[in-house]
C-alpha atoms as a PDB file:
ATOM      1  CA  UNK A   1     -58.377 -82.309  30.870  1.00  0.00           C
ATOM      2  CA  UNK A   2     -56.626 -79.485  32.457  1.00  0.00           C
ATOM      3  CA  UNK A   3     -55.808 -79.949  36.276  1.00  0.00           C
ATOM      4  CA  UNK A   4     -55.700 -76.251  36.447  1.00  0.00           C
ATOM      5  CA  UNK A   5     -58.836 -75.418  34.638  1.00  0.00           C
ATOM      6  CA  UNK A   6     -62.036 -77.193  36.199  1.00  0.00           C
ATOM      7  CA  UNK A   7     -64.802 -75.345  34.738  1.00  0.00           C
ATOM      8  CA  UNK A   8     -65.086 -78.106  31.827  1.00  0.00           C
ATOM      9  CA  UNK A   9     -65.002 -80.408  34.362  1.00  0.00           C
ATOM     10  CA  UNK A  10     -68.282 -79.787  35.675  1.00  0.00           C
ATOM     11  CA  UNK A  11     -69.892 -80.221  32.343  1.00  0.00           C
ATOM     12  CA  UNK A  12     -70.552 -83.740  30.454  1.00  0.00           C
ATOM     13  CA  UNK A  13     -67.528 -83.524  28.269  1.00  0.00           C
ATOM     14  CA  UNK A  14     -69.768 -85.316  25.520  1.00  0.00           C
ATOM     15  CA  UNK A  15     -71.877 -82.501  24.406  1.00  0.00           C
ATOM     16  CA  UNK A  16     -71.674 -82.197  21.029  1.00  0.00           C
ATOM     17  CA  UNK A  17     -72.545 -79.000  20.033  1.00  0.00           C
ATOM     18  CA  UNK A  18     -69.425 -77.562  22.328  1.00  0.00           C
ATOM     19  CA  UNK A  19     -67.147 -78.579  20.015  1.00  0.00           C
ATOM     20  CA  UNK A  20     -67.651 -75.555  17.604  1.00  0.00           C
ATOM     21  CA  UNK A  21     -65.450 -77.113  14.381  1.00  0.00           C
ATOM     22  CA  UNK A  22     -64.373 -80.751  14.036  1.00  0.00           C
ATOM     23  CA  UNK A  23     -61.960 -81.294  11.086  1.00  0.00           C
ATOM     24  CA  UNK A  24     -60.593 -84.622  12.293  1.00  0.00           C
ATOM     25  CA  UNK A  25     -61.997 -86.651   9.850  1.00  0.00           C
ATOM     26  CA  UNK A  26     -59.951 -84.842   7.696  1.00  0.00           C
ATOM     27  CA  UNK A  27     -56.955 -85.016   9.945  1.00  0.00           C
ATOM     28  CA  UNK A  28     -57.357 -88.768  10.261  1.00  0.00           C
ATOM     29  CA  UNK A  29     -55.777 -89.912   7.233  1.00  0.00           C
ATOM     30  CA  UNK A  30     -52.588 -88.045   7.610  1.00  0.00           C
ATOM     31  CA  UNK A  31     -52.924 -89.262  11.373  1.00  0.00           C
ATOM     32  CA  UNK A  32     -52.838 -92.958   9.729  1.00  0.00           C
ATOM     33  CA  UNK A  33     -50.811 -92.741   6.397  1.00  0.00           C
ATOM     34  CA  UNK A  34     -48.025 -95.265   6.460  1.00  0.00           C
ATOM     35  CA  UNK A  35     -44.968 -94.132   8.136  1.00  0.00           C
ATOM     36  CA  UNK A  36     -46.331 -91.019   9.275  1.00  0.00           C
ATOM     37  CA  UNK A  37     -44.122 -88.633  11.035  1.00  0.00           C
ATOM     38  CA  UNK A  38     -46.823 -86.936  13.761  1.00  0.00           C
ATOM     39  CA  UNK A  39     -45.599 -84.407  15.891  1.00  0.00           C
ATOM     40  CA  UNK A  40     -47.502 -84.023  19.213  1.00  0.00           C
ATOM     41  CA  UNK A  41     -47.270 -80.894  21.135  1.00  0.00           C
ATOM     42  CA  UNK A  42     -48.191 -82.089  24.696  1.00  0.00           C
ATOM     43  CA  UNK A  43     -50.065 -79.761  26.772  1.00  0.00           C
ATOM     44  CA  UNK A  44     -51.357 -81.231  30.293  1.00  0.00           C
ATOM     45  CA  UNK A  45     -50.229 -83.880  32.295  1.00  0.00           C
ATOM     46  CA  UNK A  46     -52.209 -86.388  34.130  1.00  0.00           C
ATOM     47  CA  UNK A  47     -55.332 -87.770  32.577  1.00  0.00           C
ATOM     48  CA  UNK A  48     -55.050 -85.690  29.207  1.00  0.00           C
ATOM     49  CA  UNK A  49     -50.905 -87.271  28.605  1.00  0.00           C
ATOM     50  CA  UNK A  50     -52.460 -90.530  29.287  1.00  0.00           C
ATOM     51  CA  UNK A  51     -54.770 -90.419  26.065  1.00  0.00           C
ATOM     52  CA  UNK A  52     -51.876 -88.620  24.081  1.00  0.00           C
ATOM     53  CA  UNK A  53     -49.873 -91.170  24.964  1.00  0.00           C
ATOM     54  CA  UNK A  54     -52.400 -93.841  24.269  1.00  0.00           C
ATOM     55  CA  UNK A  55     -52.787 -91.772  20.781  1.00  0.00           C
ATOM     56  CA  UNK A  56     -48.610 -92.498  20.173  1.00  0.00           C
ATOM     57  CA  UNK A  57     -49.412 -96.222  20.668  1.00  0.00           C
ATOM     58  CA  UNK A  58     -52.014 -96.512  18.302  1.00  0.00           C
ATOM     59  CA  UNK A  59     -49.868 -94.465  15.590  1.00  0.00           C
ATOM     60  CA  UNK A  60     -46.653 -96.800  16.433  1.00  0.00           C
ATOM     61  CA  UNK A  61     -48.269 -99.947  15.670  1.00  0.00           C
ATOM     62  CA  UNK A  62     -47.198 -99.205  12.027  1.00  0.00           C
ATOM     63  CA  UNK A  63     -43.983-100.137  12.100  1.00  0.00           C
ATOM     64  CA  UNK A  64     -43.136 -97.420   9.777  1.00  0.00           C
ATOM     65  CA  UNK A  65     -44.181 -94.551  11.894  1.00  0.00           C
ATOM     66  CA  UNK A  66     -42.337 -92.283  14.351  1.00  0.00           C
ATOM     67  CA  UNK A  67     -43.248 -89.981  17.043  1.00  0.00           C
ATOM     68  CA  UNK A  68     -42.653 -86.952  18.731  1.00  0.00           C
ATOM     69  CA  UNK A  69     -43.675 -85.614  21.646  1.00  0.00           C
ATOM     70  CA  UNK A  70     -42.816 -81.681  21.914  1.00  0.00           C
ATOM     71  CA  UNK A  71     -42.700 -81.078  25.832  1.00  0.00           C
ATOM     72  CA  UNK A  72     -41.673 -78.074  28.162  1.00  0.00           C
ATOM     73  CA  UNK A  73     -39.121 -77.940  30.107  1.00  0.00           C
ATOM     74  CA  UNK A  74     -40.458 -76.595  33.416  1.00  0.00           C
ATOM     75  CA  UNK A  75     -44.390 -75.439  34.406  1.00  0.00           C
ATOM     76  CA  UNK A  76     -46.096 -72.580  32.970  1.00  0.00           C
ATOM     77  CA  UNK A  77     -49.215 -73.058  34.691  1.00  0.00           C
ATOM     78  CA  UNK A  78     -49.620 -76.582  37.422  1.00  0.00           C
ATOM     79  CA  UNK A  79     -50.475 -79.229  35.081  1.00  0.00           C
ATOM     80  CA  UNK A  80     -47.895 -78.739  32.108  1.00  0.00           C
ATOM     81  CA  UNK A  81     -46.464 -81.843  30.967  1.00  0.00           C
ATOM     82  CA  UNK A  82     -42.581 -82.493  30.841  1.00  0.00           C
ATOM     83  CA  UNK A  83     -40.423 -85.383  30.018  1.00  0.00           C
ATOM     84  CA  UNK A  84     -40.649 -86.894  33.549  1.00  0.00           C
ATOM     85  CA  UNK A  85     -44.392 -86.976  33.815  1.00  0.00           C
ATOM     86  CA  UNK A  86     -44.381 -89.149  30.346  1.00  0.00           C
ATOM     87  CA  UNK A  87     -42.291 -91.419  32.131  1.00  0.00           C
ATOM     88  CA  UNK A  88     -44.385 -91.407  35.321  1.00  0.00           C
ATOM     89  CA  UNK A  89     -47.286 -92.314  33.419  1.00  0.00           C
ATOM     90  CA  UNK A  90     -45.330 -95.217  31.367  1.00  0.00           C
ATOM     91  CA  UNK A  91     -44.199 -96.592  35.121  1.00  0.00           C
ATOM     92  CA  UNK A  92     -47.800 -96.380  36.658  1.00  0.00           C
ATOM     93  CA  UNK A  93     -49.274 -98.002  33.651  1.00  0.00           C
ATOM     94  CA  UNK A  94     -46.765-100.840  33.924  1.00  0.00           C
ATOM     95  CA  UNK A  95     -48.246-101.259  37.390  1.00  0.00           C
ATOM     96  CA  UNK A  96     -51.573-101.192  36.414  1.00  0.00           C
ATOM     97  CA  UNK A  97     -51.094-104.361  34.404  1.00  0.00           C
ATOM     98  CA  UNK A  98     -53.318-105.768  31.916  1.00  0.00           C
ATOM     99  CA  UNK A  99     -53.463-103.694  28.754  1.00  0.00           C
ATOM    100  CA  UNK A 100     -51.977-100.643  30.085  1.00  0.00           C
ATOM    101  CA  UNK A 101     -48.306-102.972  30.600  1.00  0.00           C
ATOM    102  CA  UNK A 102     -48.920-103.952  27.337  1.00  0.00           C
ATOM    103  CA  UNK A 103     -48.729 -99.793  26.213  1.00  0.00           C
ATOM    104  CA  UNK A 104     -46.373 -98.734  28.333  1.00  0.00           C
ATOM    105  CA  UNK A 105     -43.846-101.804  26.869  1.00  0.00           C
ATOM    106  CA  UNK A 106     -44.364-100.785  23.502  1.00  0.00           C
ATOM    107  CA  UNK A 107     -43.462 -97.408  24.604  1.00  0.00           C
ATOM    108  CA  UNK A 108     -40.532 -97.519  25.996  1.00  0.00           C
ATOM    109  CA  UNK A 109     -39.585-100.319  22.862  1.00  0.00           C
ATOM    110  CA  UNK A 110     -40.254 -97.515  20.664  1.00  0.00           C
ATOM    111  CA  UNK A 111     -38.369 -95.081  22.870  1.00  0.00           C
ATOM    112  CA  UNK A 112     -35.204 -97.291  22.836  1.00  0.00           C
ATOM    113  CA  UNK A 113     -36.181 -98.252  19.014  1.00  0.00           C
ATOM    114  CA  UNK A 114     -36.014 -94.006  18.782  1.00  0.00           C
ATOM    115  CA  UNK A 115     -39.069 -94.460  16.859  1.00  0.00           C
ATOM    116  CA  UNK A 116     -40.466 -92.502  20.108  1.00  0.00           C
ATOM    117  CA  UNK A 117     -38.979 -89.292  20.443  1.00  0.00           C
ATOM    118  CA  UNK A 118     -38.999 -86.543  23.442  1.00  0.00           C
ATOM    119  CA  UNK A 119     -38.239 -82.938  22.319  1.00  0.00           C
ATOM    120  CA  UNK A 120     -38.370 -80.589  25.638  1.00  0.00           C
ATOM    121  CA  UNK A 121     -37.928 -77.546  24.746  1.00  0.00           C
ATOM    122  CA  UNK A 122     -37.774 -73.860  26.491  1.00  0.00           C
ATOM    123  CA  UNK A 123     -39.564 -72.712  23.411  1.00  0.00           C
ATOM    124  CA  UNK A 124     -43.150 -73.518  24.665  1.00  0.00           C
ATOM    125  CA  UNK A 125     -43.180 -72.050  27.690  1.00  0.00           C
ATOM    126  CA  UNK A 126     -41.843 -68.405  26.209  1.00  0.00           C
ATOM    127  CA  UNK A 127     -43.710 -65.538  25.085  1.00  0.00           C
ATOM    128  CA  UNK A 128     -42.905 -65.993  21.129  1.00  0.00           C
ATOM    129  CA  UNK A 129     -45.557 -67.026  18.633  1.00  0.00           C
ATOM    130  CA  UNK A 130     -45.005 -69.930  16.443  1.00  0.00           C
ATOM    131  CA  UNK A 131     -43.670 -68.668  13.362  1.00  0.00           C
ATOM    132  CA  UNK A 132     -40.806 -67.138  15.680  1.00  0.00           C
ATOM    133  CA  UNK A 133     -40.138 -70.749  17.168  1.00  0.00           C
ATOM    134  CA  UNK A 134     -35.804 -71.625  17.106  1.00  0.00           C
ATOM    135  CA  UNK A 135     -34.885 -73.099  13.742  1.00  0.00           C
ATOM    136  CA  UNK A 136     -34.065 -76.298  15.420  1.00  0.00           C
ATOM    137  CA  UNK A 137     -37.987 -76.355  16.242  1.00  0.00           C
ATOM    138  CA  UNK A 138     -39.190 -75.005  12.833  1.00  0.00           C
ATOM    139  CA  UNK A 139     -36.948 -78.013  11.250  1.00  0.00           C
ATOM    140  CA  UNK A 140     -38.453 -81.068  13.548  1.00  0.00           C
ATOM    141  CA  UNK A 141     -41.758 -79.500  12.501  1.00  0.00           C
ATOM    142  CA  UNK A 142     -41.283 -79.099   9.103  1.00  0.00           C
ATOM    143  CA  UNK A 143     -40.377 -82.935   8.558  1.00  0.00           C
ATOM    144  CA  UNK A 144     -43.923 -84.086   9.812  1.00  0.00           C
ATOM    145  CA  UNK A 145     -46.443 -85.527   8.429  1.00  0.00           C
ATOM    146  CA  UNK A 146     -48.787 -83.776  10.838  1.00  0.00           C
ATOM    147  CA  UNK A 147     -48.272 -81.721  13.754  1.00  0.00           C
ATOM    148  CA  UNK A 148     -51.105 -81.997  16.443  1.00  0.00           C
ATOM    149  CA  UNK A 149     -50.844 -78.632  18.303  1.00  0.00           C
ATOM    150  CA  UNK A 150     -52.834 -79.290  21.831  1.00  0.00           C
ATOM    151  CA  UNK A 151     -53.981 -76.659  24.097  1.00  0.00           C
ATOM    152  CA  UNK A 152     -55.403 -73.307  24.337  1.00  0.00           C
ATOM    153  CA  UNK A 153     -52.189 -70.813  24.961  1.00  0.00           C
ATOM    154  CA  UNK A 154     -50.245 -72.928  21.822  1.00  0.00           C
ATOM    155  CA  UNK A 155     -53.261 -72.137  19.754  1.00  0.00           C
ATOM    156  CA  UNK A 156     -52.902 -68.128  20.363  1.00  0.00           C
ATOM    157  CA  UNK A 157     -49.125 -69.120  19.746  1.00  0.00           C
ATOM    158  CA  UNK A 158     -50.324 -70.531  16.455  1.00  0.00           C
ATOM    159  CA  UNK A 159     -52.742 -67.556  15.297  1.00  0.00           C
ATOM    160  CA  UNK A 160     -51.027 -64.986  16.769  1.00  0.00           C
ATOM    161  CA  UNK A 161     -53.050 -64.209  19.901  1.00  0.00           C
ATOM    162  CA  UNK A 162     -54.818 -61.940  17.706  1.00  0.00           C
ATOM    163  CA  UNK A 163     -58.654 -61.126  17.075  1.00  0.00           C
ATOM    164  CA  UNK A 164     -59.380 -62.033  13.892  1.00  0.00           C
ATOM    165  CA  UNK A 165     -62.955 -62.019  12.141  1.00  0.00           C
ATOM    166  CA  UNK A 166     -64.128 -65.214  13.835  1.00  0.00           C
ATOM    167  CA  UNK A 167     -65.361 -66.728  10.290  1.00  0.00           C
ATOM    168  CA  UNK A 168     -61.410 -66.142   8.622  1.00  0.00           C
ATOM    169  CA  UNK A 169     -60.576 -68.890   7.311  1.00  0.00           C
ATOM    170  CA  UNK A 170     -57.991 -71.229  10.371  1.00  0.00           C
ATOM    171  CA  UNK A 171     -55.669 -71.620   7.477  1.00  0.00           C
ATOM    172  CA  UNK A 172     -55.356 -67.557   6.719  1.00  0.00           C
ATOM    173  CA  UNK A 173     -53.409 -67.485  10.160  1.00  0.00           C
ATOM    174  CA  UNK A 174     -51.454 -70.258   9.999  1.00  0.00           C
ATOM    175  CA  UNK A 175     -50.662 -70.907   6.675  1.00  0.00           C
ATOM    176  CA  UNK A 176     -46.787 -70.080   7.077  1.00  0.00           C
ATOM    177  CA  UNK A 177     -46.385 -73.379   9.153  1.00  0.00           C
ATOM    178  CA  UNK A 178     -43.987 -75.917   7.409  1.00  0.00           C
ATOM    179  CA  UNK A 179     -46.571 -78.868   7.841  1.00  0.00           C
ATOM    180  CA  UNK A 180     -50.155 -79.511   8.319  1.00  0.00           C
ATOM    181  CA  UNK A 181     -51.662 -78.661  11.826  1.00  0.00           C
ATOM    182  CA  UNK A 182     -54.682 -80.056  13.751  1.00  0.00           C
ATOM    183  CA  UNK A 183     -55.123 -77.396  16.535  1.00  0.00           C
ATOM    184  CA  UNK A 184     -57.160 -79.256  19.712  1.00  0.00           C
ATOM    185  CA  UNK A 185     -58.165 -76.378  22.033  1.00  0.00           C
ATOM    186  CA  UNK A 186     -60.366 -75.612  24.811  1.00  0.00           C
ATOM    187  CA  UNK A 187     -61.538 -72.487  24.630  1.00  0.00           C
ATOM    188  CA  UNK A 188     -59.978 -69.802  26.883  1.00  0.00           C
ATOM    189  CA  UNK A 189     -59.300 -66.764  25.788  1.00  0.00           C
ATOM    190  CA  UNK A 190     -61.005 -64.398  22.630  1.00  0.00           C
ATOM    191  CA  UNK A 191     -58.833 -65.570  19.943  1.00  0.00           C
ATOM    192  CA  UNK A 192     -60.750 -67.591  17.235  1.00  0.00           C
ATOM    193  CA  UNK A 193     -60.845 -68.632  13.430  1.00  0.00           C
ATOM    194  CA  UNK A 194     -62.876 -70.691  11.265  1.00  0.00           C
ATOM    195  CA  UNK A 195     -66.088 -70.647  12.774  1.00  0.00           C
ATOM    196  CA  UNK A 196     -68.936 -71.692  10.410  1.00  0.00           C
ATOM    197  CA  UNK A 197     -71.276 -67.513   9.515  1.00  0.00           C
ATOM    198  CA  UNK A 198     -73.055 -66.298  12.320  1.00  0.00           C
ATOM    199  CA  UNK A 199     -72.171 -69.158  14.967  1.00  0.00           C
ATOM    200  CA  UNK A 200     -70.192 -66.233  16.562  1.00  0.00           C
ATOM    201  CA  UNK A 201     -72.991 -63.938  16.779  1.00  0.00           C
ATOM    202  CA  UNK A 202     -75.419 -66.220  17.904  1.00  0.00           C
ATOM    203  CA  UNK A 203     -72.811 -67.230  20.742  1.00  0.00           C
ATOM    204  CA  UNK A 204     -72.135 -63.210  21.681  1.00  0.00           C
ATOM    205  CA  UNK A 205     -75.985 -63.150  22.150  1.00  0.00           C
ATOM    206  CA  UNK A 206     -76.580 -66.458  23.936  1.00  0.00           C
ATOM    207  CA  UNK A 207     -73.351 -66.841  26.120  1.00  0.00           C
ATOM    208  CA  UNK A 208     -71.014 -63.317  26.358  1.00  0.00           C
ATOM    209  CA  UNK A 209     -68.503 -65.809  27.982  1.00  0.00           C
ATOM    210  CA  UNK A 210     -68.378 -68.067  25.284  1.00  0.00           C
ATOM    211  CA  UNK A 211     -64.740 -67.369  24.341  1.00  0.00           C
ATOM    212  CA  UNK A 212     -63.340 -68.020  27.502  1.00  0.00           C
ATOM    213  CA  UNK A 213     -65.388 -70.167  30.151  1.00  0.00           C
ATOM    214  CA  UNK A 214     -63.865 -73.415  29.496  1.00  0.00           C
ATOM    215  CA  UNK A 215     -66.738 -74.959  27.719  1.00  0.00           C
ATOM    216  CA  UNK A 216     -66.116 -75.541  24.211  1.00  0.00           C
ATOM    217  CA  UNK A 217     -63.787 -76.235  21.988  1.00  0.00           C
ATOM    218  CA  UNK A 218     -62.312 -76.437  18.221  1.00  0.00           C
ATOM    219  CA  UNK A 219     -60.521 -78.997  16.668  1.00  0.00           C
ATOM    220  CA  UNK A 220     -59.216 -77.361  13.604  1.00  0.00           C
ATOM    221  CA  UNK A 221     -56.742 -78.567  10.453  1.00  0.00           C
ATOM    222  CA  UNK A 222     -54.634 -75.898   8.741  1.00  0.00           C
ATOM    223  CA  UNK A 223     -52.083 -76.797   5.968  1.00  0.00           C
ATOM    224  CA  UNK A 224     -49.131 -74.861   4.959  1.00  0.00           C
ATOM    225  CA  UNK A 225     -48.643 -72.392   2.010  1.00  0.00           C
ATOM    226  CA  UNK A 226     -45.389 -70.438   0.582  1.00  0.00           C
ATOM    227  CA  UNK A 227     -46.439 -68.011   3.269  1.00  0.00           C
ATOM    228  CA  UNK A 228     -43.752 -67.416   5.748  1.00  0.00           C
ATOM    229  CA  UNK A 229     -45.830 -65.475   8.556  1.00  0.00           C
ATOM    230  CA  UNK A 230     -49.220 -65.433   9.499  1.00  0.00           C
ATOM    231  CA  UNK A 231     -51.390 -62.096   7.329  1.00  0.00           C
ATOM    232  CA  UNK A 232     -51.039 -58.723   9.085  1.00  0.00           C
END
């Protein structure tokens, strides 16, 4: 849902076979464990912080359970999302009445409940890759449950912005991270992992754009090891 991007846009974003690995079913039960601790690194506004925020709902209905929305602190690119376009969204769905009052209410209770957290941060819209992230960001990470890492440019953050062997294993790369990770990408630029043996090849051959048109995507889970950086 990128306002910036809009070759996905012209596509039926239903098609199946775009979405090149799909590990939330195994992403789901951490997602849903009581009192989970997710961690939600936002990526565009508009449309795509809607459902993300819609997502935070769902997950706060277990009384248990926190949230945290990792934001930045100014625009990289037109459609980042930062603190005031969460609460832009919360006001416009108050407007909008019906069921979307009912969401943005529990929001904002769970905001003043500080069960609903906001973390802006300068962090993710700088040049470093994840494992070089502030401590103060490595420690709210590493006291998840789950950390759902959205976006295309926080994925090369993740894996290094690197080109590995597309079939290494997702977890090879990002095995130094402090919690699990479910990666939800768009596909953008060259850097990929975990794709099932000769899916890449077949792509080179049938689409040389594959990589970076806009048109598919990964959702990926990686858990941590006693790694401390991603493999050289």
């Amino acid at each position: 849902m990128d306002l910036s991007y809009t070759v996905a846009a012209a596509r039926d974003h239903r098609q199946d076979e775009d979405l090149l690995v799909d590990d939330r079913a195994g992403a789901a039960p951490l997602l849903a464990s009581p009192g989970a601790r997710v961690h939600l690194v936002a990526d565009n506004a508009g449309t795509e912080l809607a459902l993300d925020l819609a997502l935070a709902g769902a997950l706060l209905e277990d009384p248990g359970a926190r949230v945290a929305l990792h934001l930045k602190m100014q625009p990289t690119f037109v459609s980042d999302a930062m603190p005031r376009d969460v609460w832009r969204l919360v006001d416009r769905m108050h407007d909008r009445g019906g069921a979307a009052r009912a969401l943005a209410g529990a929001l904002q209770a769970a905001f003043e409940a500080e069960r609903m957290t906001l973390l802006p941060d300068p962090f993710w819209t700088g040049p470093r890759f994840l494992w070089q992230a502030p401590a103060h960001v490595r420690e709210a990470l590493a006291a998840a449950t789950i950390v759902v890492l959205k976006g295309d440019a926080n994925y090369r953050r993740a894996v290094g912005d690197a080109l590995w062997p597309p079939e290494t294993p997702f977890e090879a790369a990002c095995a130094y991270l402090p919690a699990p990770l479910l990666a939800l990408r768009t596909m953008k630029s060259d850097s990929v992992l975990g794709l099932p043996p000769g899916l890449a090849a077949r792509l080179d051959a049938e689409d040389p754009r594959w990589r970076v048109d806009g048109r598919r995507g990964v959702a990926q889970l990686g858990t941590p090891s006693r790694q401390t950086k991603p493999l050289d």
